[in-house]
N, C-alpha and C. Protein backbone atom coordinates (compact mmCIF):
# COMPACT_ATOMS: atom_id res chain seq x y z
N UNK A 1 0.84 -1.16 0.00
CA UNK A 1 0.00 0.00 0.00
C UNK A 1 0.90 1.24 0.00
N UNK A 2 0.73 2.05 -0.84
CA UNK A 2 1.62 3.43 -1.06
C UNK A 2 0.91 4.13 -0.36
N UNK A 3 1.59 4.48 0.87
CA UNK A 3 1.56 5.50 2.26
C UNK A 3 2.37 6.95 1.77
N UNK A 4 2.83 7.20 0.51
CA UNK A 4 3.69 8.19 0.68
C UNK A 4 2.64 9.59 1.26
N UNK A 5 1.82 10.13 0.71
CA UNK A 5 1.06 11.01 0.74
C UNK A 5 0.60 11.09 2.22
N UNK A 6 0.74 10.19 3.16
CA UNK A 6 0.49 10.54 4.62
C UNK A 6 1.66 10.97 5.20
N UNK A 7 2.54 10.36 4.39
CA UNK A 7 3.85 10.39 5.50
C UNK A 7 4.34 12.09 4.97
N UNK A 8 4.21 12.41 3.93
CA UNK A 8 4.62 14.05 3.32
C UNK A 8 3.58 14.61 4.23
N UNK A 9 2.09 14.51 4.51
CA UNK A 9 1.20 14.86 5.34
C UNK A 9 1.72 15.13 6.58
N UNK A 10 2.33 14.23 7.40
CA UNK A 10 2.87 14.52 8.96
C UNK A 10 4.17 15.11 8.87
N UNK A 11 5.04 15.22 7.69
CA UNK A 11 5.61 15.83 7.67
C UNK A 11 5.58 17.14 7.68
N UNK A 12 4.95 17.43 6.86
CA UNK A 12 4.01 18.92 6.28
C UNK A 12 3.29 19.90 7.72
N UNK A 13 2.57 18.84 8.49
CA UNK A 13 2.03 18.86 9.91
C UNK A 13 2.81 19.34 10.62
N UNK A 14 3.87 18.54 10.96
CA UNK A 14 4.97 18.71 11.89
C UNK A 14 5.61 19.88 11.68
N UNK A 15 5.81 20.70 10.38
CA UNK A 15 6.28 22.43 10.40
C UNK A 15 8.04 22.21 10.04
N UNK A 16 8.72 21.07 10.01
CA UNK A 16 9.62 20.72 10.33
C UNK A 16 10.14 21.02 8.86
N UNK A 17 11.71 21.93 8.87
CA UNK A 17 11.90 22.46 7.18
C UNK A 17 12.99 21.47 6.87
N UNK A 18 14.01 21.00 8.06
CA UNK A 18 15.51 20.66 7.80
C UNK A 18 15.77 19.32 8.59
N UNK A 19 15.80 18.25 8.34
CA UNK A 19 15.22 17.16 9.53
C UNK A 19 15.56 15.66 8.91
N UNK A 20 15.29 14.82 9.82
CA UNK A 20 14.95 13.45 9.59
C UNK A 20 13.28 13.00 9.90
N UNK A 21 12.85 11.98 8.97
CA UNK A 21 11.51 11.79 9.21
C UNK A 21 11.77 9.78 9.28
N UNK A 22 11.97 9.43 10.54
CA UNK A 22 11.44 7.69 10.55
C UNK A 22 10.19 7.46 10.61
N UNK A 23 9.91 6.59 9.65
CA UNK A 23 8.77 5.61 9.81
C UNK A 23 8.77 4.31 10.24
N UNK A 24 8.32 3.78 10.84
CA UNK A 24 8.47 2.12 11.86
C UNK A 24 6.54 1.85 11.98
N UNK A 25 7.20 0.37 11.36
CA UNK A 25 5.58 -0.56 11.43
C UNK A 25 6.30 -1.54 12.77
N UNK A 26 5.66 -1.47 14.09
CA UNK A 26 5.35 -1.78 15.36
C UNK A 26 4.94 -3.44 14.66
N UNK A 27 5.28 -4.30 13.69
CA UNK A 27 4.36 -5.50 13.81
C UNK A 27 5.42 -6.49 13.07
N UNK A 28 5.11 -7.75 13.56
CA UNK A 28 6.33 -8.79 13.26
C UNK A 28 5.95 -9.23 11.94
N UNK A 29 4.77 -9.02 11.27
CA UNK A 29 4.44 -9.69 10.26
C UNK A 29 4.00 -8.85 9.16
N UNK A 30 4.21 -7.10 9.09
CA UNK A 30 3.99 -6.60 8.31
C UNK A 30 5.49 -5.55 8.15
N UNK A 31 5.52 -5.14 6.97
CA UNK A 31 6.91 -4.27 6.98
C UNK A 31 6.88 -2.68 5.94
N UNK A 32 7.92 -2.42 6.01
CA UNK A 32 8.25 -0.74 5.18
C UNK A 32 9.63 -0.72 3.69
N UNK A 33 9.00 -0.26 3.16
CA UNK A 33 9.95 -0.24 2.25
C UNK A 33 9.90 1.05 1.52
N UNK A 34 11.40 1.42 0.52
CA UNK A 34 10.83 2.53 -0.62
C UNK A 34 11.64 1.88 -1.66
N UNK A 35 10.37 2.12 -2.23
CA UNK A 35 10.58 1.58 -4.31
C UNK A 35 9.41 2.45 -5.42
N UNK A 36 10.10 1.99 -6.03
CA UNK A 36 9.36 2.59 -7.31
C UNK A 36 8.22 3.11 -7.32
N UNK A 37 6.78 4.44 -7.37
CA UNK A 37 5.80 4.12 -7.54
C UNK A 37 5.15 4.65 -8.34
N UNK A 38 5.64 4.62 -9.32
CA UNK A 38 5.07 5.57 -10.85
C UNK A 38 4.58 4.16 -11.41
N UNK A 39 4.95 2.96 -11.21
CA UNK A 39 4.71 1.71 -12.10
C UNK A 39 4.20 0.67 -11.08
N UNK A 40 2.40 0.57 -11.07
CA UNK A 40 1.86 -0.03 -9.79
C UNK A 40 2.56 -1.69 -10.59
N UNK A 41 2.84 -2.56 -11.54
CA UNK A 41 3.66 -3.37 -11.35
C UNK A 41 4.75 -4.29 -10.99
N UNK A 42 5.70 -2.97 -10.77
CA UNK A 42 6.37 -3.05 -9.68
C UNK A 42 6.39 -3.94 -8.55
N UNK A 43 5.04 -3.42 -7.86
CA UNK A 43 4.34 -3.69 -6.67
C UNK A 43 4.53 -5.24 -6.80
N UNK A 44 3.30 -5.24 -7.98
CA UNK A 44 2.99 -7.35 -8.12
C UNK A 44 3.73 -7.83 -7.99
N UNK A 45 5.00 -7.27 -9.15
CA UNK A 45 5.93 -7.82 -9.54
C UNK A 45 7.31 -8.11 -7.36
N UNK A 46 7.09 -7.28 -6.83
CA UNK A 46 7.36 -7.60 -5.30
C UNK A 46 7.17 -8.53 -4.45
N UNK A 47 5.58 -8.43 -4.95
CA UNK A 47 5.11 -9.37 -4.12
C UNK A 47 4.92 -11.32 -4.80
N UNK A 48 5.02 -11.06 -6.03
CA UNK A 48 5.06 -12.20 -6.25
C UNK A 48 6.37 -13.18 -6.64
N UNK A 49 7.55 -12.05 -6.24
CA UNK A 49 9.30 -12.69 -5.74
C UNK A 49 8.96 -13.07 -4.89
N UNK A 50 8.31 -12.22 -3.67
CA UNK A 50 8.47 -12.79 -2.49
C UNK A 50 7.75 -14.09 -1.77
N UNK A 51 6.56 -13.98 -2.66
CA UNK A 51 5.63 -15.33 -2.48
C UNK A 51 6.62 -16.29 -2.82
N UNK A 52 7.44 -16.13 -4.12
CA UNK A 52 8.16 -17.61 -4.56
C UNK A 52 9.34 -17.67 -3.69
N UNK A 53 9.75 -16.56 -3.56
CA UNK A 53 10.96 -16.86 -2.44
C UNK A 53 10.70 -17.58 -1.17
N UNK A 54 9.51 -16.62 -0.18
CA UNK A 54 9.38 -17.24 0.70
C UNK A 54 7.52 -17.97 0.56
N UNK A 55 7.19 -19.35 0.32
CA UNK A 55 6.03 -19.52 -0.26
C UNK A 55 5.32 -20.19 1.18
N UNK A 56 4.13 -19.49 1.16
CA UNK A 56 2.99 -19.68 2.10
C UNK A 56 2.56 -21.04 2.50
N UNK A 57 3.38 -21.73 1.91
CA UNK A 57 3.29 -23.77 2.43
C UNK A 57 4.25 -24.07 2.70
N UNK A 58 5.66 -23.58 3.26
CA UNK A 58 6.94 -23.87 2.96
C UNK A 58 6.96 -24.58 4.28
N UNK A 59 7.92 -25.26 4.92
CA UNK A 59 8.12 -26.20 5.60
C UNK A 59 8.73 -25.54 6.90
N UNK A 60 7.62 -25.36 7.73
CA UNK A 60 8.23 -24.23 8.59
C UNK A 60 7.79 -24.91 9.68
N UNK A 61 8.59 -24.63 11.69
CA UNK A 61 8.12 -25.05 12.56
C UNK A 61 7.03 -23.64 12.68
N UNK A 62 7.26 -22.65 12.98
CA UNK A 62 5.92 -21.89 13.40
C UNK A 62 4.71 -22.74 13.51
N UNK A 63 3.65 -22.48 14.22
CA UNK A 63 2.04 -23.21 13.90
C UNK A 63 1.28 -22.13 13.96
N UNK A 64 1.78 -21.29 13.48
CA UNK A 64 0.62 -20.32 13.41
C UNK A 64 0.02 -20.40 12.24
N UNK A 65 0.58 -20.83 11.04
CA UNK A 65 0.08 -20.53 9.95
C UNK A 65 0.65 -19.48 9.30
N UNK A 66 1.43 -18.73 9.38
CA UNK A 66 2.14 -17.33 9.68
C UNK A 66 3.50 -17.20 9.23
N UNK A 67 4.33 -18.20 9.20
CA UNK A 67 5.88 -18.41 9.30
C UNK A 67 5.92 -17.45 8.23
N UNK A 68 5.44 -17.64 6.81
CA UNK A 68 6.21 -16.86 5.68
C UNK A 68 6.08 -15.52 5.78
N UNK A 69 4.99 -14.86 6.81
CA UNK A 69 4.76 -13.72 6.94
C UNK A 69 6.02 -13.18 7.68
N UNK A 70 6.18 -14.03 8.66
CA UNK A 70 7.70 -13.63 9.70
C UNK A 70 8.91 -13.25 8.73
N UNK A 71 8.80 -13.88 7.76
CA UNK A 71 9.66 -14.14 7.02
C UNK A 71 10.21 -12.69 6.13
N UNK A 72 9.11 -12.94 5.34
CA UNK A 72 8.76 -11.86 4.44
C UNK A 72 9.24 -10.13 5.05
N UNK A 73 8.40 -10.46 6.19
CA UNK A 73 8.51 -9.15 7.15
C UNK A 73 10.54 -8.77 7.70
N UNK A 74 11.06 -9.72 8.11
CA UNK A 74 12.48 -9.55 8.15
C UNK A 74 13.00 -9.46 6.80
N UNK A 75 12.47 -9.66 5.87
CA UNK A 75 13.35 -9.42 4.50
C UNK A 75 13.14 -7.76 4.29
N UNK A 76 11.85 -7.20 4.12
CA UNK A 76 11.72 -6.21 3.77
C UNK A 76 11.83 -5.52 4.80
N UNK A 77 11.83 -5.33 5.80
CA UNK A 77 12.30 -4.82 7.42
C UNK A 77 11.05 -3.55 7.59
N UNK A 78 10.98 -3.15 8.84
CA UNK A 78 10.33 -2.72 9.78
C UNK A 78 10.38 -1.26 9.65
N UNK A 79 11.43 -0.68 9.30
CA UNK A 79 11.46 0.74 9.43
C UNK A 79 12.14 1.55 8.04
N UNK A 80 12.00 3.06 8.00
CA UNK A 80 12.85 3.56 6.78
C UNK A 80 13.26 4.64 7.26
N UNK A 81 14.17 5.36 7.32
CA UNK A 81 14.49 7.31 6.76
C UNK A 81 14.70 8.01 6.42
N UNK A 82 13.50 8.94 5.86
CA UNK A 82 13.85 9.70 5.22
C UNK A 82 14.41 11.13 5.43
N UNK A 83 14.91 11.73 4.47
CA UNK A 83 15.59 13.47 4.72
C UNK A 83 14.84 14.06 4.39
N UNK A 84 14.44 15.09 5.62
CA UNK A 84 13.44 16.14 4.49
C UNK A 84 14.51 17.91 4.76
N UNK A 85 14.29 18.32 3.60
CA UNK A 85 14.93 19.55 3.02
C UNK A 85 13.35 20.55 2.68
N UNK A 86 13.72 21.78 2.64
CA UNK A 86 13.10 22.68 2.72
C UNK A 86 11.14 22.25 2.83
N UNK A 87 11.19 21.43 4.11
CA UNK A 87 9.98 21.27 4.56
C UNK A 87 9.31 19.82 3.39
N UNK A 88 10.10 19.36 2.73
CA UNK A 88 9.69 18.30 2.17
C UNK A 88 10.70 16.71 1.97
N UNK A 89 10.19 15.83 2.01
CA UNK A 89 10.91 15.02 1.79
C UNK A 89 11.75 14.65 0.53
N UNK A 90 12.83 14.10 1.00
CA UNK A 90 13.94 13.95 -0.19
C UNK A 90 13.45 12.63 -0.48
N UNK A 91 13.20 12.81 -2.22
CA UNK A 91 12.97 11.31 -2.59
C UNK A 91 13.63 11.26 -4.25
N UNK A 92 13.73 9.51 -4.66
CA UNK A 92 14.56 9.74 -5.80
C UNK A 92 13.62 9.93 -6.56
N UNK A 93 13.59 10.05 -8.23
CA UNK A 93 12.82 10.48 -9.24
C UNK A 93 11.18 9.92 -9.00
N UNK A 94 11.54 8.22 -8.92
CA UNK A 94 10.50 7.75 -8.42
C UNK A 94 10.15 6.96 -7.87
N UNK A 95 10.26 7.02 -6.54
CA UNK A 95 10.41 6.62 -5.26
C UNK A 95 8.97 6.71 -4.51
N UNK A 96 8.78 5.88 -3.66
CA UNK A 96 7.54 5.81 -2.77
C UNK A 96 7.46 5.36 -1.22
N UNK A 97 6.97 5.54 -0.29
CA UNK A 97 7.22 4.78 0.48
C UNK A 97 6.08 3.50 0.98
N UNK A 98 6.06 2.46 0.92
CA UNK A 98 5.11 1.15 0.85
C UNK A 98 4.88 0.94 2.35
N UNK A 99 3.62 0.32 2.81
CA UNK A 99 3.77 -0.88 4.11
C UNK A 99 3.03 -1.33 3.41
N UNK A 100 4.15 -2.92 3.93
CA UNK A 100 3.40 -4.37 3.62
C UNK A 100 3.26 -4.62 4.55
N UNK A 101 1.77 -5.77 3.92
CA UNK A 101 1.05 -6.45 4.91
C UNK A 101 1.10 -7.92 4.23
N UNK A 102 1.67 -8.73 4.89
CA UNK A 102 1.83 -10.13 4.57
C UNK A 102 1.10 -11.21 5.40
N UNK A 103 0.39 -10.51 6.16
CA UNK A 103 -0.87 -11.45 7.07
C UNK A 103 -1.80 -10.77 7.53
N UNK A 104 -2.44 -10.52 6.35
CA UNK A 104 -3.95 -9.53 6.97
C UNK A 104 -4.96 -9.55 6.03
N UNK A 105 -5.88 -9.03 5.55
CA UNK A 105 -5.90 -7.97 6.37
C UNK A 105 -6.11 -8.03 8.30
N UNK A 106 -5.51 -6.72 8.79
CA UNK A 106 -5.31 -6.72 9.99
C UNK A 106 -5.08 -5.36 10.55
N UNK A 107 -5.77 -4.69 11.86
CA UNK A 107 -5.52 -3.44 12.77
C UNK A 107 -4.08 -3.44 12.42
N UNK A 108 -3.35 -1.87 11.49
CA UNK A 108 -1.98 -2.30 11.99
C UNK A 108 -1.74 -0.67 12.20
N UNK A 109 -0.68 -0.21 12.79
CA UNK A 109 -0.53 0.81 12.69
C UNK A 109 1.19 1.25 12.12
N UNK A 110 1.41 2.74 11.48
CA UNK A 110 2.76 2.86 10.95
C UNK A 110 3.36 4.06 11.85
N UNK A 111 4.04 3.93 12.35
CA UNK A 111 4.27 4.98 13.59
C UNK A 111 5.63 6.06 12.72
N UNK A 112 5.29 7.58 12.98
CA UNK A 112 6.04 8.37 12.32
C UNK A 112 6.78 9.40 13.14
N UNK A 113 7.60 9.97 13.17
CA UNK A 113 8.49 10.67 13.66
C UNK A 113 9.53 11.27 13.23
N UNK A 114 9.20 12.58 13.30
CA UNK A 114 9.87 13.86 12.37
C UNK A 114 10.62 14.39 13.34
N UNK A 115 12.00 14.60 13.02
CA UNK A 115 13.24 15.56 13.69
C UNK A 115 14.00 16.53 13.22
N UNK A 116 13.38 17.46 13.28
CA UNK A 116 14.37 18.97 13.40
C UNK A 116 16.18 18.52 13.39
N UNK A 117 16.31 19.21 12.06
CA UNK A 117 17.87 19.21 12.51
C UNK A 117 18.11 20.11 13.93
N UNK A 118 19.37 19.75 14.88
CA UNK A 118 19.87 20.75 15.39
C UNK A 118 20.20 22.03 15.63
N UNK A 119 19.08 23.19 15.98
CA UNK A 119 19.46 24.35 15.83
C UNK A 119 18.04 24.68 15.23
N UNK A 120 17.05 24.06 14.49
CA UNK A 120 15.83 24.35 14.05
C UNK A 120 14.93 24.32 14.77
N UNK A 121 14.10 25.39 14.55
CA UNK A 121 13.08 25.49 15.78
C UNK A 121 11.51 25.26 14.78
């Protein structure tokens, strides 16, 4: 799911011109990434490496039913940061920022946090 437009949102919110902005998904089975998002194929094309990489029957102790989600979720990891410059975030030409959800749908939340360089008020 392309979150970028919230996360420029709390940025934007926050007043913050010169800074760091982390984002962190709080959940073992869902994760953050930035890639491409001018080309929603991309996306498929993500998610269906990762199905074959890590595949939803694979021979796992977990019993949750869940393992490839664990999985999935440590590959693409938990958190990102970005730079933001004159009150906006630095991104490449075309860049996005994603949370996956690899066992849901499910309540999840993406927790954000914007920092003032040193000396910015």
């Amino acid at each position: 799911m392309d979150i970028t437009a919230q996360i420029e949102g709390a940025v934007r919110d926050s007043g913050v011109r010169s800074g760091v902005c982390h984002v962190f998904v709080p959940h073992t089975t869902a994760g953050i990434t930035i890639n491409e998002n001018a080309d929603p194929s991309v996306r498929q094309d993500l998610l269906a490496t990762l199905s074959r990489l890590v595949p939803a029957n694979g021979h796992y102790r977990h019993l949750e039913g869940n393992a490839d989600a664990h999985v999935k979720a440590s590959l693409v990891g938990s958190s990102v940061t970005l730079f933001i410059q004159d009150g906006r975030l630095i991104f490449g030409t075309w860049q996005g920022v994603y949370f996956c959800e690899f066992d849901g749908p499910r309540q999840r939340q993406v927790l954000v946090r914007v920092i003032p360089d040193p000396g910015e008020h």
